[in-house]
N, C-alpha and C. Protein backbone atom coordinates (compact mmCIF):
# COMPACT_ATOMS: atom_id res chain seq x y z
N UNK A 1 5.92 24.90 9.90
CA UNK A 1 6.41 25.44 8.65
C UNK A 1 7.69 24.71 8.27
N UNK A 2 7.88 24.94 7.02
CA UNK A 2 9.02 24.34 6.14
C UNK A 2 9.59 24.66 5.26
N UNK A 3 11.12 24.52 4.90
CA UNK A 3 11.40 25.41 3.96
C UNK A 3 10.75 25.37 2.66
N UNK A 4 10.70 23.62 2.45
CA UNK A 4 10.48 23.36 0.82
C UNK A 4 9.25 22.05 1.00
N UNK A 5 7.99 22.72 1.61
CA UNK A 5 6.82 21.56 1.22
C UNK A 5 6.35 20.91 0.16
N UNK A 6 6.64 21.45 -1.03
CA UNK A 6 6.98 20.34 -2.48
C UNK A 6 7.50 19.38 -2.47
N UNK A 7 8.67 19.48 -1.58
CA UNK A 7 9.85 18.75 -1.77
C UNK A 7 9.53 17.26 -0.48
N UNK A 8 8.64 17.70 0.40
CA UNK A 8 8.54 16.75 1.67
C UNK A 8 7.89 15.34 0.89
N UNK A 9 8.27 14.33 0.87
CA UNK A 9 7.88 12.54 0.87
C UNK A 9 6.39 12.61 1.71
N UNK A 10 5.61 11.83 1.09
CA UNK A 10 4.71 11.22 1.98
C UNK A 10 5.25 10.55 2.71
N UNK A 11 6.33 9.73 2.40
CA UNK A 11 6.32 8.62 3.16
C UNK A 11 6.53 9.64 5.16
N UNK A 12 7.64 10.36 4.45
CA UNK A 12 8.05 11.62 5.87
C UNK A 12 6.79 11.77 6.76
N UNK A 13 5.85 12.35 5.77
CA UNK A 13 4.79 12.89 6.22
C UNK A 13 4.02 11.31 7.11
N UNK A 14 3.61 10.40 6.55
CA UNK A 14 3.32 9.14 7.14
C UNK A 14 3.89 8.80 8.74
N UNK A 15 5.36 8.86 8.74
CA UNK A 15 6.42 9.07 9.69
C UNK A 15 5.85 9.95 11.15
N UNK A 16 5.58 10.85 10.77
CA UNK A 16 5.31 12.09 11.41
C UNK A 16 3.82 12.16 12.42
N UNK A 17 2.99 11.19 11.58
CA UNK A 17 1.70 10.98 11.82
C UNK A 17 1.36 10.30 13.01
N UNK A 18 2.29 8.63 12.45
CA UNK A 18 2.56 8.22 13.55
C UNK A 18 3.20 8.17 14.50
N UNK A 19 4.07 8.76 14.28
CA UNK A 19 5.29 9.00 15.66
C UNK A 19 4.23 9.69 16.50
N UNK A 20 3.44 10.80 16.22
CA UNK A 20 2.36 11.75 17.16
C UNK A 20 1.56 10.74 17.86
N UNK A 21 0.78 9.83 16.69
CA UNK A 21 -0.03 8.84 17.36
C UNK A 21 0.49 8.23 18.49
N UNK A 22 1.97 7.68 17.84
CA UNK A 22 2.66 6.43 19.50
C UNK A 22 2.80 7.51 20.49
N UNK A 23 3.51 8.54 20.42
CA UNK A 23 3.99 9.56 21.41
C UNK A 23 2.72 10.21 22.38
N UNK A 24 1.49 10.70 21.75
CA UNK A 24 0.59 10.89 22.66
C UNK A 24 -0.91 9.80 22.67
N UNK A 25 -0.33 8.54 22.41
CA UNK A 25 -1.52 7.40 22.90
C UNK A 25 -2.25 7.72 22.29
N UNK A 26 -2.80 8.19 21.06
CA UNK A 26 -3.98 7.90 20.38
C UNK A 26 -4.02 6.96 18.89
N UNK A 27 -3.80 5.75 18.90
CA UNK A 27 -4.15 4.70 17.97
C UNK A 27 -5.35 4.93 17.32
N UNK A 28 -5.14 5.07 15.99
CA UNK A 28 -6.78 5.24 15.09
C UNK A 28 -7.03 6.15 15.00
N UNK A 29 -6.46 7.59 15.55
CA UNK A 29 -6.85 8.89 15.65
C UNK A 29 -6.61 9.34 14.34
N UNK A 30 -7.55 10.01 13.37
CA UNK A 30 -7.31 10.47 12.45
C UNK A 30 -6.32 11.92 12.66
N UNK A 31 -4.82 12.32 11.90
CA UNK A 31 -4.05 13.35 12.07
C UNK A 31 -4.33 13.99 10.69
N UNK A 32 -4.21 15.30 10.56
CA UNK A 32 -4.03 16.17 8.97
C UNK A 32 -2.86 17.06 9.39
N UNK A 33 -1.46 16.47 8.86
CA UNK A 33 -0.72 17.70 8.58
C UNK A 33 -0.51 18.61 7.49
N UNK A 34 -0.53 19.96 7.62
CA UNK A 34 -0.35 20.65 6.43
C UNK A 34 0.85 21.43 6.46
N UNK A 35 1.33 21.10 5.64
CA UNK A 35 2.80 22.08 5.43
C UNK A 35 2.83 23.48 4.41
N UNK A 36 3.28 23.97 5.19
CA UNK A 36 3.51 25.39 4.30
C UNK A 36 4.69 25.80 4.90
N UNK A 37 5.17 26.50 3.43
CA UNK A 37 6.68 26.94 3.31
C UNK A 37 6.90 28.38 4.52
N UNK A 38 7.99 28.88 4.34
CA UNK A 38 8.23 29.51 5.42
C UNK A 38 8.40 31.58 4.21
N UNK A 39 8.18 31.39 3.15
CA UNK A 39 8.05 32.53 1.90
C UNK A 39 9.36 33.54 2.67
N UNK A 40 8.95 34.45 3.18
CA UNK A 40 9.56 35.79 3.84
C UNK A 40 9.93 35.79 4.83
N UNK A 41 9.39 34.80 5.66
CA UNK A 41 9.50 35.14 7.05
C UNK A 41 10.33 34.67 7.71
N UNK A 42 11.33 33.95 7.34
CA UNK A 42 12.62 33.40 7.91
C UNK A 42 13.58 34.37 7.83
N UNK A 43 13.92 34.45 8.89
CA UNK A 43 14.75 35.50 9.94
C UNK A 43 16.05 35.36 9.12
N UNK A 44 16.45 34.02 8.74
CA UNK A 44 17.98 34.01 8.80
C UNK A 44 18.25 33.64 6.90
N UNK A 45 17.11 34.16 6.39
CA UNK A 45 16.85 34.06 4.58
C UNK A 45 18.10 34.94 4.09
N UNK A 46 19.12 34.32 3.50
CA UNK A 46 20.64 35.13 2.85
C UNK A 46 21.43 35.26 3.98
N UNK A 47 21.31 34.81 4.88
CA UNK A 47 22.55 34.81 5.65
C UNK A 47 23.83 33.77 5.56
N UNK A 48 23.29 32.69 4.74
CA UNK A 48 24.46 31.83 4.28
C UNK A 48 25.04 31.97 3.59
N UNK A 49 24.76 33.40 2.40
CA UNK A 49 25.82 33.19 1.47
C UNK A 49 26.89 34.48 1.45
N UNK A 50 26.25 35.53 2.90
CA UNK A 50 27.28 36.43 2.88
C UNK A 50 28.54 35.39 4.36
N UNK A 51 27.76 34.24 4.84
CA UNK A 51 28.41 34.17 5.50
C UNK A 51 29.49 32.88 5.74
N UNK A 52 28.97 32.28 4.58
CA UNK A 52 29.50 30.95 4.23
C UNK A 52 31.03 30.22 4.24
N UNK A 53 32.28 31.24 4.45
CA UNK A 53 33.65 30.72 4.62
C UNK A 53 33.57 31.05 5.79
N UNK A 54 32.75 31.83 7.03
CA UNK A 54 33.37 31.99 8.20
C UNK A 54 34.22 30.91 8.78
N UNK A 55 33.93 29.66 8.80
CA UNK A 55 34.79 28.71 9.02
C UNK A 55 35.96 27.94 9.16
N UNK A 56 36.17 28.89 7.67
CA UNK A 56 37.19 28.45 6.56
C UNK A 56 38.49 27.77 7.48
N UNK A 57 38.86 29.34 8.42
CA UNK A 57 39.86 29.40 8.61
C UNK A 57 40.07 28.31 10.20
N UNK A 58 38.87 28.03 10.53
CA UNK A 58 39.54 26.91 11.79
C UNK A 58 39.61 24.90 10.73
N UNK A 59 39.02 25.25 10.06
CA UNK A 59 38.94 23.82 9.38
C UNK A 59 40.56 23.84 8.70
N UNK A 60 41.10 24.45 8.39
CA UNK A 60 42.29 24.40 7.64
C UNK A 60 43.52 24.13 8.54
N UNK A 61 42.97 25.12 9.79
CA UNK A 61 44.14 25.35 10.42
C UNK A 61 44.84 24.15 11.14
N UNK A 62 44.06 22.88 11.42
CA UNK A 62 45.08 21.77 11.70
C UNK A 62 45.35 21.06 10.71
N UNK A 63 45.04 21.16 9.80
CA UNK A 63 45.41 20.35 8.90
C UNK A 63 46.56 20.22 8.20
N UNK A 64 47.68 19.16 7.75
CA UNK A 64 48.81 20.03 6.91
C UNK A 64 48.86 20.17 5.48
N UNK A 65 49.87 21.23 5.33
CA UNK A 65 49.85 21.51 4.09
C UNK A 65 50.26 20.50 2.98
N UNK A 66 49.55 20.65 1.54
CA UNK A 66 49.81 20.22 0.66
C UNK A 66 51.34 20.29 0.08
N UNK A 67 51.93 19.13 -0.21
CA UNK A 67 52.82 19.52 -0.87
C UNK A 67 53.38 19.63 -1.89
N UNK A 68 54.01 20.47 -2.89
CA UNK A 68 53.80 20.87 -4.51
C UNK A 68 54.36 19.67 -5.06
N UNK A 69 54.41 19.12 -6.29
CA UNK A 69 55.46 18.34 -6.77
C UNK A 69 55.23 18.96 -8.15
């Protein structure tokens, strides 16, 4: 599954095909991947946007301050 299978490249998909082929030795093997999105069932669906500055505060904290002019 995937978030956004519209959005996936053939070329990706091409990628994917063969990497399987080299990785388990089958040359010429016909592969069919099908992608489908992930709709409801992702566990962690809105958790980025209640949680999105948690960060904030270690990224700032070495940094120095701006100074006004």
């Amino acid at each position: 599954m995937c978030s956004h299978p519209d959005l996936l490249l053939d070329s990706y998909s091409r990628y994917l095909v063969n990497a399987l082929r080299t990785d388990f030795d089958m040359p010429g093997t016909p592969i069919r991947l099908t992608m489908r999105g992930q709709g409801d069932k992702n566990p962690f669906k809105g958790r980025r946007d209640k949680n999105a500055g948690a960060l904030k505060k270690h990224i700032t904290k070495g940094l120095p301050k701006a100074k006004k002019t």
